[in-house]
Protein backbone atom coordinates (compact mmCIF):
# COMPACT_ATOMS: atom_id res chain seq x y z
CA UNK A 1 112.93 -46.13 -95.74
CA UNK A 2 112.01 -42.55 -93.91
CA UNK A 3 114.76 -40.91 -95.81
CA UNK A 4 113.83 -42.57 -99.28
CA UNK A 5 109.84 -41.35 -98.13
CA UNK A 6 111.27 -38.03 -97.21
CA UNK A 7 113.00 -37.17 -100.82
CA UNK A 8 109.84 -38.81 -102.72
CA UNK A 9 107.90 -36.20 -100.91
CA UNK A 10 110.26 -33.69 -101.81
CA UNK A 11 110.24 -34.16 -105.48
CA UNK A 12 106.49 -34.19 -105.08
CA UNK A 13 105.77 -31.34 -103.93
CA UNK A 14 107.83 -29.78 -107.03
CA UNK A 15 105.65 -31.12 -109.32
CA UNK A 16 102.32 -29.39 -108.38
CA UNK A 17 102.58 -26.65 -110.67
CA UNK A 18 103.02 -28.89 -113.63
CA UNK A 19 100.04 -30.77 -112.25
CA UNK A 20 98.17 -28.03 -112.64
CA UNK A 21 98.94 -27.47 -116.21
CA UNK A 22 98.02 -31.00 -117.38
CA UNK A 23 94.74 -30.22 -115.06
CA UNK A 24 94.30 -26.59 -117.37
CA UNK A 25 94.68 -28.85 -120.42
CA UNK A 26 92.40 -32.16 -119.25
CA UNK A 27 89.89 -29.37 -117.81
CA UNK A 28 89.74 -26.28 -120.39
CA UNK A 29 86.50 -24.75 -118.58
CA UNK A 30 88.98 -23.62 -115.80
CA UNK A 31 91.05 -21.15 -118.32
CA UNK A 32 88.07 -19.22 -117.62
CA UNK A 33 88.51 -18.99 -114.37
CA UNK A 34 92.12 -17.36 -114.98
CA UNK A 35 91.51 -14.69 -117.11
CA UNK A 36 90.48 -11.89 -115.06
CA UNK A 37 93.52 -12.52 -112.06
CA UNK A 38 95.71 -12.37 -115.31
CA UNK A 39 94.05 -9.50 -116.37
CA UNK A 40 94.61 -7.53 -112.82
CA UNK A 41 98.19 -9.01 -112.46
CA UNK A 42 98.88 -7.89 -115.67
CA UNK A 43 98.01 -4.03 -114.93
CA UNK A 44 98.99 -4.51 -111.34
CA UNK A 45 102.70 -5.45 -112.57
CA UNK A 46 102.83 -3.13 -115.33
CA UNK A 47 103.00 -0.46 -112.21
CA UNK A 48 104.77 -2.59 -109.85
CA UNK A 49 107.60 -2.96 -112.43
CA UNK A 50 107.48 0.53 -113.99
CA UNK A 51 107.83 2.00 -110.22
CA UNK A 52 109.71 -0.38 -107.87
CA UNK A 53 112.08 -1.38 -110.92
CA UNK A 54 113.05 2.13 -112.09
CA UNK A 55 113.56 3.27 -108.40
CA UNK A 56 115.40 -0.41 -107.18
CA UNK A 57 117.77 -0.20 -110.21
CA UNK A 58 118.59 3.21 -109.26
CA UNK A 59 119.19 2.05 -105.67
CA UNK A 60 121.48 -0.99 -106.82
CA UNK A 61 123.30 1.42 -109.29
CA UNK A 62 124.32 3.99 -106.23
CA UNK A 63 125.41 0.93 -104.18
CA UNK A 64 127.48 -0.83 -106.69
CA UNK A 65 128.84 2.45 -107.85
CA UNK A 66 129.98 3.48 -103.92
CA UNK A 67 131.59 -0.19 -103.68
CA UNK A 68 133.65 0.69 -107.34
CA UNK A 69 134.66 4.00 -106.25
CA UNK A 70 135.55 2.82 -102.73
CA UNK A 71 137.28 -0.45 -104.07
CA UNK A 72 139.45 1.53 -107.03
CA UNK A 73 140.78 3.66 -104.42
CA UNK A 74 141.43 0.92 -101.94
CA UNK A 75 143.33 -0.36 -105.38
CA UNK A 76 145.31 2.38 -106.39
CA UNK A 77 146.92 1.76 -102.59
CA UNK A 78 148.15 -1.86 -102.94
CA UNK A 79 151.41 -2.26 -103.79
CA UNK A 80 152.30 -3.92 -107.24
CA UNK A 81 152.66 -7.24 -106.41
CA UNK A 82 149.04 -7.00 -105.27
CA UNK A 83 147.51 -6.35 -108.90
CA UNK A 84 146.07 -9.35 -109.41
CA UNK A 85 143.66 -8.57 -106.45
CA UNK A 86 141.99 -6.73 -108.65
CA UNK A 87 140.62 -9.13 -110.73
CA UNK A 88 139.17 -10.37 -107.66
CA UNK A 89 136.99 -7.33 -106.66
CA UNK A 90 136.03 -6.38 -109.83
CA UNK A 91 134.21 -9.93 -109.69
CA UNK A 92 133.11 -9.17 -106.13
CA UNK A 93 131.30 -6.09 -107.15
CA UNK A 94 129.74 -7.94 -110.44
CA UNK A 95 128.70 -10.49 -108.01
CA UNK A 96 127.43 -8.12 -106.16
CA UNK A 97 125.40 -6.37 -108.31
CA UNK A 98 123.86 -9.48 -109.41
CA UNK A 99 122.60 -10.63 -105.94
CA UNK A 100 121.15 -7.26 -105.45
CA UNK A 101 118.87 -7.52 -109.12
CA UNK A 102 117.98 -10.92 -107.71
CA UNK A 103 116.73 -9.85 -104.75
CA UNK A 104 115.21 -6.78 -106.00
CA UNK A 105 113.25 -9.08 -108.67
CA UNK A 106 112.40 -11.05 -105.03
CA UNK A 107 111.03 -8.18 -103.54
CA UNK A 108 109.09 -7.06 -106.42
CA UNK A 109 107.03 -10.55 -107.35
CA UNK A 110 106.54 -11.17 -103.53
CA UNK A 111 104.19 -7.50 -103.32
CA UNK A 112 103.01 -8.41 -106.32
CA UNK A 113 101.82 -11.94 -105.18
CA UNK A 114 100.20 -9.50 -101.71
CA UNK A 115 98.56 -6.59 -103.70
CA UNK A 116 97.24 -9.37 -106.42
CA UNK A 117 96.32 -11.73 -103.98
CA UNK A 118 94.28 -9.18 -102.33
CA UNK A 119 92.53 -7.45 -105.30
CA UNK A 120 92.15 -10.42 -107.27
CA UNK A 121 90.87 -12.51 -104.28
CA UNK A 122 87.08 -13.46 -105.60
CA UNK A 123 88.40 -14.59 -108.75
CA UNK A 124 91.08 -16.78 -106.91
CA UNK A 125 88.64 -17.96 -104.69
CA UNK A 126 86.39 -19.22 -107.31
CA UNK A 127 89.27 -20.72 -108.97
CA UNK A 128 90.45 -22.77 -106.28
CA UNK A 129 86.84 -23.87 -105.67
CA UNK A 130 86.58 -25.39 -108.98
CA UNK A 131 89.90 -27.46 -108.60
CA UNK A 132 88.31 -28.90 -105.51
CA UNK A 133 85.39 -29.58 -106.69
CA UNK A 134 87.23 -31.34 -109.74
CA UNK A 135 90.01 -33.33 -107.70
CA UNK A 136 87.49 -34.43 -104.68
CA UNK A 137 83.98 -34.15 -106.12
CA UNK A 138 82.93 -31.32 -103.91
CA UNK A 139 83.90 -28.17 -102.06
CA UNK A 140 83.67 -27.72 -98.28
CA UNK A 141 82.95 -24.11 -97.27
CA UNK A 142 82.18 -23.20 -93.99
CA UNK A 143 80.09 -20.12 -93.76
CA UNK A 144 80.66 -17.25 -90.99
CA UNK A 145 78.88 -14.51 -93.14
CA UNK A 146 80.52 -11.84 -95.45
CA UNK A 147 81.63 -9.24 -92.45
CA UNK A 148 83.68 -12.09 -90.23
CA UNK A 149 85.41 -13.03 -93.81
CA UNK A 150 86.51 -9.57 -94.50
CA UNK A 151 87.49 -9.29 -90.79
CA UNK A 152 89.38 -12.60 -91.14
CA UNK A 153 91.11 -11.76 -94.34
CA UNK A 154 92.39 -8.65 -92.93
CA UNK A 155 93.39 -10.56 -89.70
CA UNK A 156 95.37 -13.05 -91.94
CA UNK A 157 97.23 -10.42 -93.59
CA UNK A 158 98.21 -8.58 -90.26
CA UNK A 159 99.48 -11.93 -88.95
CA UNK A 160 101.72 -12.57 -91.83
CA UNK A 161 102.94 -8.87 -91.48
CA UNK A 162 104.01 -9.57 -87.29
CA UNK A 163 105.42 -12.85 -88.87
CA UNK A 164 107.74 -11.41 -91.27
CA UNK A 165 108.33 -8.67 -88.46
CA UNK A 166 109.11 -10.70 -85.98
CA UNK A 167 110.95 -13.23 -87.69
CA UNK A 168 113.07 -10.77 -89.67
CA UNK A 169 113.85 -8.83 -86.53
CA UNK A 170 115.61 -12.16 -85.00
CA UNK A 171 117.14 -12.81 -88.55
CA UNK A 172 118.05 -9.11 -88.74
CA UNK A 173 119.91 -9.59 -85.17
CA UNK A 174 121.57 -13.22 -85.96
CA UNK A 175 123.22 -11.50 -89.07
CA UNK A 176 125.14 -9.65 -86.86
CA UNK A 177 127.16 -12.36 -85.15
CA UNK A 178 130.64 -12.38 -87.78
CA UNK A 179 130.82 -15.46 -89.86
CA UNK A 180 127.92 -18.16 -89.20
CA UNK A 181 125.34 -14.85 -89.25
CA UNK A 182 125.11 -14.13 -92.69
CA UNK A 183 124.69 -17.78 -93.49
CA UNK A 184 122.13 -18.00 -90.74
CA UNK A 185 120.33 -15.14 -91.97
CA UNK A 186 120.59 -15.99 -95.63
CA UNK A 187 118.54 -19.38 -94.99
CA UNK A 188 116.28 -18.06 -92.68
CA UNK A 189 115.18 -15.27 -94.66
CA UNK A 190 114.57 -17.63 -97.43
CA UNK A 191 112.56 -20.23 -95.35
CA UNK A 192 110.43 -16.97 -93.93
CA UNK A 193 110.02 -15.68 -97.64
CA UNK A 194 108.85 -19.38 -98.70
CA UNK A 195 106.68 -19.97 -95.39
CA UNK A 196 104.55 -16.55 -96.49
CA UNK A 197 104.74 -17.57 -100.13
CA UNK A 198 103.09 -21.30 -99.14
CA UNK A 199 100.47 -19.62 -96.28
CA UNK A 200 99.39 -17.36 -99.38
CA UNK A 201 98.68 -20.22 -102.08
CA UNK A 202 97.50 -22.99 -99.39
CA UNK A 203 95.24 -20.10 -97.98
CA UNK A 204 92.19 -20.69 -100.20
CA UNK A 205 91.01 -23.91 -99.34
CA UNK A 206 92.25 -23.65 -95.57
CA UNK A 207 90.50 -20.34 -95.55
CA UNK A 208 86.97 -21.83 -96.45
CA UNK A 209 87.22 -24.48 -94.15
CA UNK A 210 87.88 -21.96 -91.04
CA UNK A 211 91.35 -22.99 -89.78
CA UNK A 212 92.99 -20.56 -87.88
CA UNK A 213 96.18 -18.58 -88.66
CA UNK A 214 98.39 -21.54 -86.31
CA UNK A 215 96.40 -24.26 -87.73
CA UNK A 216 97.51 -22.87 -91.62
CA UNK A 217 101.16 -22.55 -90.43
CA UNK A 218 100.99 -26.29 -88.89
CA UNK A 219 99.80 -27.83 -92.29
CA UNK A 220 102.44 -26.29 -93.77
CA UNK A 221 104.52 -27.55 -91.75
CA UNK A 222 102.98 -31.05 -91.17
CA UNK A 223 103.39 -31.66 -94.89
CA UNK A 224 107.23 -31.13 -94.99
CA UNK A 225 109.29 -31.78 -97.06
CA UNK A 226 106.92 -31.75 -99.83
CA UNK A 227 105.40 -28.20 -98.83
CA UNK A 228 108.59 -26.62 -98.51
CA UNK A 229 109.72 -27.24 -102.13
CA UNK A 230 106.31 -26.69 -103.05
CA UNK A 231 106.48 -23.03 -101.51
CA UNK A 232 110.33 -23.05 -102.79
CA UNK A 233 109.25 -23.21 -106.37
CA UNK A 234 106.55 -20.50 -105.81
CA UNK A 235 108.49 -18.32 -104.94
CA UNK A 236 110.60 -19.01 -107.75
CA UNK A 237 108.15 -18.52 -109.93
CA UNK A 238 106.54 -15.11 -108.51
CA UNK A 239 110.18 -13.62 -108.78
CA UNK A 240 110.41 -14.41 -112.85
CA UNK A 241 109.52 -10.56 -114.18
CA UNK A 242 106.53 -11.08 -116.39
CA UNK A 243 106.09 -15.08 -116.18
CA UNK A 244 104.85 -14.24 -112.58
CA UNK A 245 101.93 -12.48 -114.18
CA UNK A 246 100.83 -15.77 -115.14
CA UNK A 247 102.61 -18.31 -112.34
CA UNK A 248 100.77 -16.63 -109.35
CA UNK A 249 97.22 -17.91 -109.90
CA UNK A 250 98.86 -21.25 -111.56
CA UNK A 251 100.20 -21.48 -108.11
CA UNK A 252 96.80 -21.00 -106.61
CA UNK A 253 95.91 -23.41 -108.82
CA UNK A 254 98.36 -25.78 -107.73
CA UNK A 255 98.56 -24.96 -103.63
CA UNK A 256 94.98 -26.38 -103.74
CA UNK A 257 95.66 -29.54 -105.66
CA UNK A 258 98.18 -30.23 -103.09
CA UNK A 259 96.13 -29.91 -100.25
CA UNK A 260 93.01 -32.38 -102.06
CA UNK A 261 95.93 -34.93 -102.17
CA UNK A 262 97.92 -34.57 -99.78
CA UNK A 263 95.71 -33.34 -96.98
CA UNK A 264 91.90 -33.71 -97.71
CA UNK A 265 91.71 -36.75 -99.12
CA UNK A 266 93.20 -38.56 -96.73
């Protein structure tokens, strides 16, 4: 019965961004509400992706183009009955090249998610208000005064930073261990990645009601499995180039519906 419970909550969690469309189309007074993030995502990714996109590709074009070089000479030394090998790094480096555009798409919605999470934080704010007040009637905001919310928003973002620090660091080291590192590393930096992505788009509504930067990470982690392919299909949806111009406040959208069903109305 746990395990049937456990991949209900799993497909659940999934479904919150398509939640929040049908919400966009029962609720049409909350398009309003997304036009301006749009609007700053739009011109924030226009110089994300003109910058980090002309200088990645030119990164991942040196790389693969050092692995062809090196692998046509280490080809020209095989012996003849070898040939055949060389179907099999040519598909290595293709392979290659293609994990390295994936992650460099990655990299580049994940800083745009930060920088437009952080300029366009008043608009999300408001947004994510107006979803709770729709889903539970009202919206709980516990007031500190406008200089401890700056100071806590900058605290947030400095925790997240030691997080991904920290956490890489021990990821960074595990990958070094031959065989089961990679693998290791591989999941773990995707968990980390996911875990940031789901602190961002929960943060809203766990902001206003005070909880600390533990107490965030603990509903996150309280609500598994549903939060984790929740956060999963974020970050799937920041790393589309140009859809995640409109996905990241959908997923603001839907990080609070998820937490007025799953958390605060119970």
């Amino acid at each position: 019965m746990l395990r049937i419970l456990s991949g209900f909550g799993l497909i659940t969690g999934a479904t919150y961004p398509l939640r929040a469309i049908a919400l966009l189309f029962k609720r049409p007074g909350l398009w309003k509400y997304l036009i301006i993030p749009i609007l700053v995502n739009l011109l924030l990714g226009g110089l994300l992706y003109g910058g980090f996109l002309y200088w990645g590709w030119q990164g991942v074009e040196i790389l693969t183009r050092e692995l062809s070089q090196n692998l046509d000479r280490l080809i020209a030394d095989l012996p003849q009955w070898l040939s055949f090998l060389e179907y099999i790094i040519l598909f290595v480096s293709w392979l290659l090249r293609a994990i390295l555009t994936i992650i460099l798409f990655v990299i580049i919605g994940f800083v745009l998610l930060q920088f437009g999470s952080i300029i366009g934080s008043p608009w999300y704010g408001q947004l994510s208000e107006q979803v709770e007040k729709v889903r539970l009637g009202s919206v709980t905001i516990i007031d500190v005064g406008i200089f401890k919310d700056i100071a806590r928003a900058l605290l947030f973002e400095v925790k997240k930073l030691l997080l991904a620090l920290g956490v890489g660091l021990i990821l960074f080291l595990i990958g070094l261990i031959p065989a089961v590192g990679g693998i290791v590393t591989t999941v773990g930096s995707i968990t980390l990645t996911a875990t940031l992505v789901g602190l961002d788009f929960f943060d809203s509504p766990l902001e206003r009601r005070r909880l600390s930067f533990r107490g965030k990470l603990k509903t996150i982690y309280r609500n598994l499995p549903a939060s984790g392919s929740f956060s999963l299909l974020c970050l799937v949806l920041i790393s589309v180039p140009l859809l995640n111009l409109i996905t990241i406040p959908l997923c603001v959208m839907s990080g609070t519906l998820f937490l007025c069903d799953r958390v605060f109305s119970n």
